[in-house]
Protein backbone atom coordinates (compact mmCIF):
# COMPACT_ATOMS: atom_id res chain seq x y z
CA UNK A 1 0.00 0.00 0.00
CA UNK A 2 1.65 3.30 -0.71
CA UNK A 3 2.10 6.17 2.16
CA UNK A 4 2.08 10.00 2.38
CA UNK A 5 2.86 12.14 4.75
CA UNK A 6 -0.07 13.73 6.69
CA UNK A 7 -1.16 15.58 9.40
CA UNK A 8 -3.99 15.77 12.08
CA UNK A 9 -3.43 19.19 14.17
CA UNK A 10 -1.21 22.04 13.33
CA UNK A 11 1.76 22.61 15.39
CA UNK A 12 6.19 21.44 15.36
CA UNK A 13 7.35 19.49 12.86
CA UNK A 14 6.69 16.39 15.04
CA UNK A 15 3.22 16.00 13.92
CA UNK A 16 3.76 14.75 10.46
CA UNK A 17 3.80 11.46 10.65
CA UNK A 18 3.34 8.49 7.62
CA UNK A 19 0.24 6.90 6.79
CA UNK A 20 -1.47 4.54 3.99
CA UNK A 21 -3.24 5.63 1.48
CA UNK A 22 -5.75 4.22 -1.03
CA UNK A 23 -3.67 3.67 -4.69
CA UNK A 24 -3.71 6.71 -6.70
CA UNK A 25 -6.29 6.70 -9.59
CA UNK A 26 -6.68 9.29 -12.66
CA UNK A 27 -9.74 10.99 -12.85
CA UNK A 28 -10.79 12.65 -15.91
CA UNK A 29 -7.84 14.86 -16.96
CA UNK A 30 -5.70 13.46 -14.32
CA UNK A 31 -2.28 11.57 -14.40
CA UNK A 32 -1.08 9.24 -11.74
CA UNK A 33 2.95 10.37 -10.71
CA UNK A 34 5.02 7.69 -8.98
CA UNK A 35 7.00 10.04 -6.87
CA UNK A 36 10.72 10.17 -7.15
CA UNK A 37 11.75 13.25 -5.46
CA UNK A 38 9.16 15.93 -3.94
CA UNK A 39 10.50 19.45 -2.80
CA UNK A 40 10.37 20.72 0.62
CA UNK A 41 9.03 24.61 0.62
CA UNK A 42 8.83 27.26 3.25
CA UNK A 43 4.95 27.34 3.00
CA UNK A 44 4.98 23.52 3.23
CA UNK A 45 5.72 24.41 7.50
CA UNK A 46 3.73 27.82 7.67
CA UNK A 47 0.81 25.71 6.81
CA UNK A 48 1.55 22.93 8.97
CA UNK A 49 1.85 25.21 11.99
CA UNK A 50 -0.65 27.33 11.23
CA UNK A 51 1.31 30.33 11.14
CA UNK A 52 -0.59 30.74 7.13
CA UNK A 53 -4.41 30.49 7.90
CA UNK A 54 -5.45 27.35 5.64
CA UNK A 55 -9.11 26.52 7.73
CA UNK A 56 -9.84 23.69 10.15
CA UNK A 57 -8.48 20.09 9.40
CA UNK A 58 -11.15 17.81 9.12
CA UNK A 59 -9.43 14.80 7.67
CA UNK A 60 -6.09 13.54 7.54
CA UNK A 61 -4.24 16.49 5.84
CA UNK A 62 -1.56 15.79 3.15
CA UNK A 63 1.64 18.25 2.32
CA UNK A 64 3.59 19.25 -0.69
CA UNK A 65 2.76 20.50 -4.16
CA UNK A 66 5.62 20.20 -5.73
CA UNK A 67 7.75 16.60 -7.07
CA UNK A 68 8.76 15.02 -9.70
CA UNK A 69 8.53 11.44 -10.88
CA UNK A 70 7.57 9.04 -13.58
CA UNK A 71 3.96 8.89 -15.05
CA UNK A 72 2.37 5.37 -14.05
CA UNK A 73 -1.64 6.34 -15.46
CA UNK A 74 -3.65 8.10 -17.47
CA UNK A 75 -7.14 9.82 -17.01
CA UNK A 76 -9.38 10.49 -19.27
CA UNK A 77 -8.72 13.25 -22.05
CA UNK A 78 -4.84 13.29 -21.12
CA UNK A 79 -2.80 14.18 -24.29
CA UNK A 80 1.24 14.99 -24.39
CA UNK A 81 2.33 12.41 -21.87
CA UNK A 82 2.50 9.17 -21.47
CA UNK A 83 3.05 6.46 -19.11
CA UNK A 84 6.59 5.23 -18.08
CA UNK A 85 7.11 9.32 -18.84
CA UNK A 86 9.54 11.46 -16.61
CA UNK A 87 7.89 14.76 -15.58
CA UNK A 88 7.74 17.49 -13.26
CA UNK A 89 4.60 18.23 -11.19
CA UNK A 90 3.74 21.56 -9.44
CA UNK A 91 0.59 22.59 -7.61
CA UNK A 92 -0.58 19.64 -6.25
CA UNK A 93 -2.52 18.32 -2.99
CA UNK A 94 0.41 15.96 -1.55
CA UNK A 95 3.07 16.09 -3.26
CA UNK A 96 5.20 14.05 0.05
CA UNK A 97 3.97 11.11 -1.22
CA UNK A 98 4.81 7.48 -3.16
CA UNK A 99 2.31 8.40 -5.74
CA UNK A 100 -0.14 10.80 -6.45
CA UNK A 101 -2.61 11.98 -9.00
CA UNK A 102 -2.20 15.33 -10.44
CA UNK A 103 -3.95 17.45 -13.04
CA UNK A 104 -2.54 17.13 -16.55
CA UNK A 105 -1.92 20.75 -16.86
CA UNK A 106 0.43 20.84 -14.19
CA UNK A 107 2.63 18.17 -15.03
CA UNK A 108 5.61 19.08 -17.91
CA UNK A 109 7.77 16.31 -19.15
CA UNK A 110 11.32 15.98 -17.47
CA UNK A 111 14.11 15.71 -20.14
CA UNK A 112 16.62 12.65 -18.63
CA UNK A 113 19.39 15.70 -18.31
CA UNK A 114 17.22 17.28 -15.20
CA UNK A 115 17.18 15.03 -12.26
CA UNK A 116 14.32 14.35 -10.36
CA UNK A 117 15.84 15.92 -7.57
CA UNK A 118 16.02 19.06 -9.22
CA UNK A 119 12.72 18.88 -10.85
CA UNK A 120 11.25 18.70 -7.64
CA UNK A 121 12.47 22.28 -7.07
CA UNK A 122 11.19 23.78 -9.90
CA UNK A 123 7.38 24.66 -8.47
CA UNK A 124 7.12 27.45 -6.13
CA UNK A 125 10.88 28.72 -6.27
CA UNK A 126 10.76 29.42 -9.95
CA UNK A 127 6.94 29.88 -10.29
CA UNK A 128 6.92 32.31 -7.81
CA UNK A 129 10.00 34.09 -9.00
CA UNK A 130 9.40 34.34 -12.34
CA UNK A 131 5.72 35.71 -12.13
CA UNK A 132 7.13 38.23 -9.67
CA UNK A 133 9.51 39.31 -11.91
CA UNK A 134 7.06 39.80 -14.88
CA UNK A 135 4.44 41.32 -12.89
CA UNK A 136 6.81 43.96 -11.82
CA UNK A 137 8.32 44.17 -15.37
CA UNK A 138 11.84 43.63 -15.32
CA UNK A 139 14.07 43.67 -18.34
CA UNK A 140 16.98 44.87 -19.80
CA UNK A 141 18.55 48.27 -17.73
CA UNK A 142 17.28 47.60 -14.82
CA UNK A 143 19.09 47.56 -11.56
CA UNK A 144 17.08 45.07 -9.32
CA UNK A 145 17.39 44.97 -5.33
CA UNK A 146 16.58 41.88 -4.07
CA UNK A 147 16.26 40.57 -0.51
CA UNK A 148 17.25 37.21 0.36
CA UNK A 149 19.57 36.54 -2.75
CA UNK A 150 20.50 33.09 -1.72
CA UNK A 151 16.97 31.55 -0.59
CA UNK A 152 15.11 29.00 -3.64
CA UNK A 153 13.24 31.69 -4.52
CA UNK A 154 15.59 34.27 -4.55
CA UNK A 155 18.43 32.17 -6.42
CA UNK A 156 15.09 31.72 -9.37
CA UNK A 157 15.01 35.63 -9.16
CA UNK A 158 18.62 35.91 -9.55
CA UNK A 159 19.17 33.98 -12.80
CA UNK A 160 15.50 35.16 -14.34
CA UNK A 161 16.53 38.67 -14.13
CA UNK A 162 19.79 38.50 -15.46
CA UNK A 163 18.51 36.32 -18.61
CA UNK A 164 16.35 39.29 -18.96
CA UNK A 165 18.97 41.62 -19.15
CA UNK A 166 18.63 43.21 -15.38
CA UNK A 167 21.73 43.91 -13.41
CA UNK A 168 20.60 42.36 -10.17
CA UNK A 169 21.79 43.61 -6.78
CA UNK A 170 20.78 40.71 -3.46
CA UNK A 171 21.02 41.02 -0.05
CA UNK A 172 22.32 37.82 1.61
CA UNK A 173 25.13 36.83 4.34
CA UNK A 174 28.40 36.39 4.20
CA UNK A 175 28.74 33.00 3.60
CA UNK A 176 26.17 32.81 1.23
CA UNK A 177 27.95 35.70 -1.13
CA UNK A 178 29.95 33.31 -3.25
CA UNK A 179 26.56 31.43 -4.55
CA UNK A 180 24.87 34.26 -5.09
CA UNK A 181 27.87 35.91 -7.01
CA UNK A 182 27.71 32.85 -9.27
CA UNK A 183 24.55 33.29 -10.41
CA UNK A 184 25.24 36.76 -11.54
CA UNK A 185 23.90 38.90 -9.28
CA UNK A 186 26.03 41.36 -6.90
CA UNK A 187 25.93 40.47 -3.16
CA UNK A 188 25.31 43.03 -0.61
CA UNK A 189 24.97 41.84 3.45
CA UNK A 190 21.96 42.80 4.87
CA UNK A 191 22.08 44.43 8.13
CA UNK A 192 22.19 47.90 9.38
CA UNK A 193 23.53 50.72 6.99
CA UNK A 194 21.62 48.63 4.32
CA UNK A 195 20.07 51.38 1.98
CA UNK A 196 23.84 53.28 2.35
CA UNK A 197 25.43 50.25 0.64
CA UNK A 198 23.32 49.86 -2.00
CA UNK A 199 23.79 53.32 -2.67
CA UNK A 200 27.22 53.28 -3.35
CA UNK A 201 26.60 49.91 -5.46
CA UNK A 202 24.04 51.79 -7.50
CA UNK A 203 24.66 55.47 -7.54
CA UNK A 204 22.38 55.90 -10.78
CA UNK A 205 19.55 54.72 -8.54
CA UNK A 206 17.68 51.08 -7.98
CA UNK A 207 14.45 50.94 -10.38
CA UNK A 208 12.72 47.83 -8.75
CA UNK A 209 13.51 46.31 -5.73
CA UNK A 210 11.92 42.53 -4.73
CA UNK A 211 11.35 41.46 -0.95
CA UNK A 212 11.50 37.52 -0.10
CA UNK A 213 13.20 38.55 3.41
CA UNK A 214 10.12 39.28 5.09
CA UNK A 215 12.16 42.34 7.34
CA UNK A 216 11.52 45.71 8.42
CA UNK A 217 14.83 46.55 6.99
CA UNK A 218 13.81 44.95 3.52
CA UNK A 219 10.62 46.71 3.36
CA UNK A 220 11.58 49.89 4.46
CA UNK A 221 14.93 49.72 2.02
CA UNK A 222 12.92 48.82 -0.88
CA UNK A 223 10.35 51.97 0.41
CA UNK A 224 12.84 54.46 0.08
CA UNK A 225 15.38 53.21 -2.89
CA UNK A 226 12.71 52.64 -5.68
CA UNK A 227 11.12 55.62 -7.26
CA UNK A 228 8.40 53.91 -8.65
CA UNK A 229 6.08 52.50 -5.74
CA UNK A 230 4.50 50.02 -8.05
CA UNK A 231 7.84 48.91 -9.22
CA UNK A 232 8.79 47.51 -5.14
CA UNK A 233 6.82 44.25 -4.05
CA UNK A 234 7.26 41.49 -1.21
CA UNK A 235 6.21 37.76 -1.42
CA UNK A 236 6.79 37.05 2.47
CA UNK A 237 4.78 40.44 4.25
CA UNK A 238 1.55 40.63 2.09
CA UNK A 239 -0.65 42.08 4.76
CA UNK A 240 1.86 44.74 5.74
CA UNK A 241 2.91 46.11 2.20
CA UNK A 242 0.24 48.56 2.28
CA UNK A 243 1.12 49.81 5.27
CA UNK A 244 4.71 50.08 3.97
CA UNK A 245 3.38 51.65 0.12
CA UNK A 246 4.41 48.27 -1.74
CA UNK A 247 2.85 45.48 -4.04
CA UNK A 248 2.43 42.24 -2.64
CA UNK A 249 2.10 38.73 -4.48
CA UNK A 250 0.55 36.34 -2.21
CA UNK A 251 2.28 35.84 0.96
CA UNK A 252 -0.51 36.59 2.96
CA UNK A 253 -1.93 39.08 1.23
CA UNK A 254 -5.67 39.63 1.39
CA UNK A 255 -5.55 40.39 -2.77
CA UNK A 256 -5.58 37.81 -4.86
CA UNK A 257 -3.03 36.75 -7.85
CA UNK A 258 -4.46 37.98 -10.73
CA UNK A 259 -5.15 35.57 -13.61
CA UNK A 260 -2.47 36.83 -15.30
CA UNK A 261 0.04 36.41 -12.75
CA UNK A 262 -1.03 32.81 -12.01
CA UNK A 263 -0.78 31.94 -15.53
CA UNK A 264 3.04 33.09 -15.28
CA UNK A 265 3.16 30.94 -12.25
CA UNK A 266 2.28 28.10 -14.72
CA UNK A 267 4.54 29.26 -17.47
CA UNK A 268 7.44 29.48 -15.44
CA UNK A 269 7.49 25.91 -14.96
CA UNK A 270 8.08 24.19 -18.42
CA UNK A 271 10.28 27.60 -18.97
CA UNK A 272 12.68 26.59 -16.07
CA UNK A 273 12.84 23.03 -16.80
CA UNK A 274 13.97 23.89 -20.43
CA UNK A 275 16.55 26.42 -18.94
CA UNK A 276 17.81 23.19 -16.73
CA UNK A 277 17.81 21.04 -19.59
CA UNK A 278 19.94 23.72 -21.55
CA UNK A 279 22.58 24.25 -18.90
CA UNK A 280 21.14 27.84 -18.20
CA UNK A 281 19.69 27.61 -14.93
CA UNK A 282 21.13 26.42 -11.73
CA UNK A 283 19.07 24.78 -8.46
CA UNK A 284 21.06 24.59 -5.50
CA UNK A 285 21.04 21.11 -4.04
CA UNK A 286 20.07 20.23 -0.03
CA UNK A 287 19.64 17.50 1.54
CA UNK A 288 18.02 14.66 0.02
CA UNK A 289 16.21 12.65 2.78
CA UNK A 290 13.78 9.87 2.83
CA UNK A 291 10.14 10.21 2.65
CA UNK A 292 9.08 9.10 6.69
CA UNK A 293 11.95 11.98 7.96
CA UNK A 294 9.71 14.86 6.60
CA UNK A 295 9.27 16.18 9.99
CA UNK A 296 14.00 16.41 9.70
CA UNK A 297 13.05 17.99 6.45
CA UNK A 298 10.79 20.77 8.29
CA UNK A 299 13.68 21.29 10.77
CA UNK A 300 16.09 21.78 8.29
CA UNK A 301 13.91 24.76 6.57
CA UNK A 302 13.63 26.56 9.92
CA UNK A 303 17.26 26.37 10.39
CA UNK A 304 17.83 27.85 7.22
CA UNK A 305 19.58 24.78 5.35
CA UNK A 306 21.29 26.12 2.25
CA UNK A 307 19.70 24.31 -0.83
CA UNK A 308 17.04 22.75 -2.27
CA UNK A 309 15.68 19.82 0.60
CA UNK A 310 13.95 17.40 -1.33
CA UNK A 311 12.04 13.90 -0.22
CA UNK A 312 12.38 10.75 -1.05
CA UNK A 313 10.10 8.32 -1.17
CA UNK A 314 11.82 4.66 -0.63
C-alpha cells in the first residue's frame, strides 16, 4: 500500500507522521505520478503550523505540491504524456507522497538531463520568482534589489533577471555571497547601513527592488530606494505592504493573484525546466532525505539549510 505524509493538528514538525493511502487513480484529466523526489518549501511548515491560515483540518491532511517522478496512469482526455514518462509536477494536494494523481496541466515532461531531484524544485521557487519578476516588469537596464539573494526563490530571481537583461543587486550573508555571485547577481549583506550600501553599489539609482526577506529593513529599504512605488513588491509580508506603500504577491496578502500572474506561475514551470535542460539555470542542491523523515526535512527549513531539501520516497 503506498504512504504519504499527513497531518492531524497544526503545530512542530513532530506531527507529520506516515500513513497509507488508497492507490492513486486518474480521474478525468488526471495523471497518476510515482513520486521520485518531492521538494520541501517554506509554506509547506507555515501551513503545517498554522502560522498561514489554511481553515480547520477535518481529515487527515496531506503536504507538498511540488515533485517530480515518472507517469504510471492516465485519465481520461490526457494528451502529451505518457506512461513510463519522466515529468515534473507543481501545484498539487500531496506532493510528500509514493504516488499521487495530479492534473494534466500541471505536469511538464522531465528531459533525462534534469534530475528528479532538481525537478522537484522547480514549483514554487521558480513559479513564484518568475511571475514576480514579470508582474513587476523587469528587463533589460534595470538595476534590481533583491532581498534574500541566496533563498530557492531568490536564487530563481537571480538567474530570471539577469537572462532578462537586469543587473541584479541581493542582499544575503556572508557566507552565502559566493553562490549568489555565481549566479550573476552582486551580493550586498543585509544588516544595518543597508540602503547606504546599496547606494554606493548603484549610484544611478535602484528601479525595482523585490522582498522575499520578510524584514523591516527589507521593506523599508525597498520603500525608500525605488522611485516607482509600483515597481517595489514582497512575497513574504503581504498584509503589511500597504502599510509600507508596496505590491504584494501572495504571501498573505488579502488580494488575490491575478489571472495573469497565475498563468506566469504556470509558465514558469516548463520555462525553467527547459533552462535546466539547456545548462542555463542552476538549483542549488540540499539534503536529500527519505520520505518518513519529513518532519528532519521541516527542521532543516527553519534552520535555514542552504539548498534545495527534497524527499524521497523509498
Amino acid at each position: 500500500m503506498p504512504h504519504a505524509i499527513v497531518y492531524t493538528e497544526f503545530g512542530s514538525p513532530d506531527v507529520l507522521h506516515l500513513s497509507d493511502i488508497e492507490p492513486a487513480t486518474p480521474g478525468p484529466g488526471d495523471v497518476v505520478i510515482r513520486v521520485e523526489a518531492a521538494g520541501v518549501n517554506p509554506i509547506d511548515a507555515k501551513l503545517r503550523s498554522g502560522a498561514r491560515p489554511s481553515g480547520p483540518i477535518e481529515t487527515p491532511r496531506r503536504v507538498g505540491a511540488d515533485g517530480a517522478g515518472v507517469v504510471t496512469a492516465l485519465g481520461d482526455a490526457v494528451e502529451g504524456l505518457r506512461v513510463g514518462e519522466p515529468v515534473v509536477f507543481f501545484g498539487a494536494a500531496g506532493a510528500y507522497a509514493d504516488e499521487i494523481a495530479v492534473p494534466a496541466s500541471h505536469v511538464v515532461p522531465r528531459p533525462p538531463s534534469v534530475s528528479a531531484q532538481d525537478g522537484a524544485g522547480v514549483g514554487i521557487p521558480a513559479g513564484t520568482a518568475y511571475q514576480a519578476l514579470r508582474s513587476l516588469a523587469v528587463g533589460a537596464g534595470d538595476t534590481l534589489l533583491l532581498h534574500a539573494g541566496s533563498g530557492a526563490v531568490g536564487q530563481a530571481a537571480i538567474q530570471f533577471a539577469v537572462l532578462w537583461g537586469a543587473r541584479v543587486i541581493a542582499t544575503c550573508s556572508p557566507g552565502r555571497a559566493e553562490r549568489v555571485a555565481s549566479l550573476g547577481a552582486e551580493p550586498v549583506a543585509y544588516g544595518d547601513g543597508l540602503a547606504d550600501r546599496v547606494r554606493a553599489l548603484a549610484p544611478g539609482g535602484i528601479t525595482v527592488a523585490l522582498d522575499a526577506a520578510g524584514t523591516d529593513e527589507a521593506l523599508e529599504s525597498s520603500r525608500d530606494l525605488v522611485a516607482e512605488p509600483e515597481r517595489a513588491a514582497t512575497i513574504v509580508r503581504g498584509r503589511d505592504a500597504a502599510a509600507f506603500g508596496l505590491r504584494a504577491f501572495s504571501g498573505g496578502s488579502p488580494a488575490p493573484l491575478s489571472a495573469r500572474a497565475q498563468a506566469w506561475r504556470v509558465e514558469a514551470v516548463p520555462v525553467t525546466v527547459s533552462l535546466l535542460a539547456a545548462g542555463r539555470f542552476s538549483i542549488e542542491r540540499g539534503p536529500s532525505l527519505p520520505l518518513p523523515e519529513a518532519a528532519e526535512a521541516h527542521r532543516l527549513v527553519a534552520a535555514g539549510t542552504p539548498g534545495k531539501i527534497t524527499l524521497r520516497p523509498e
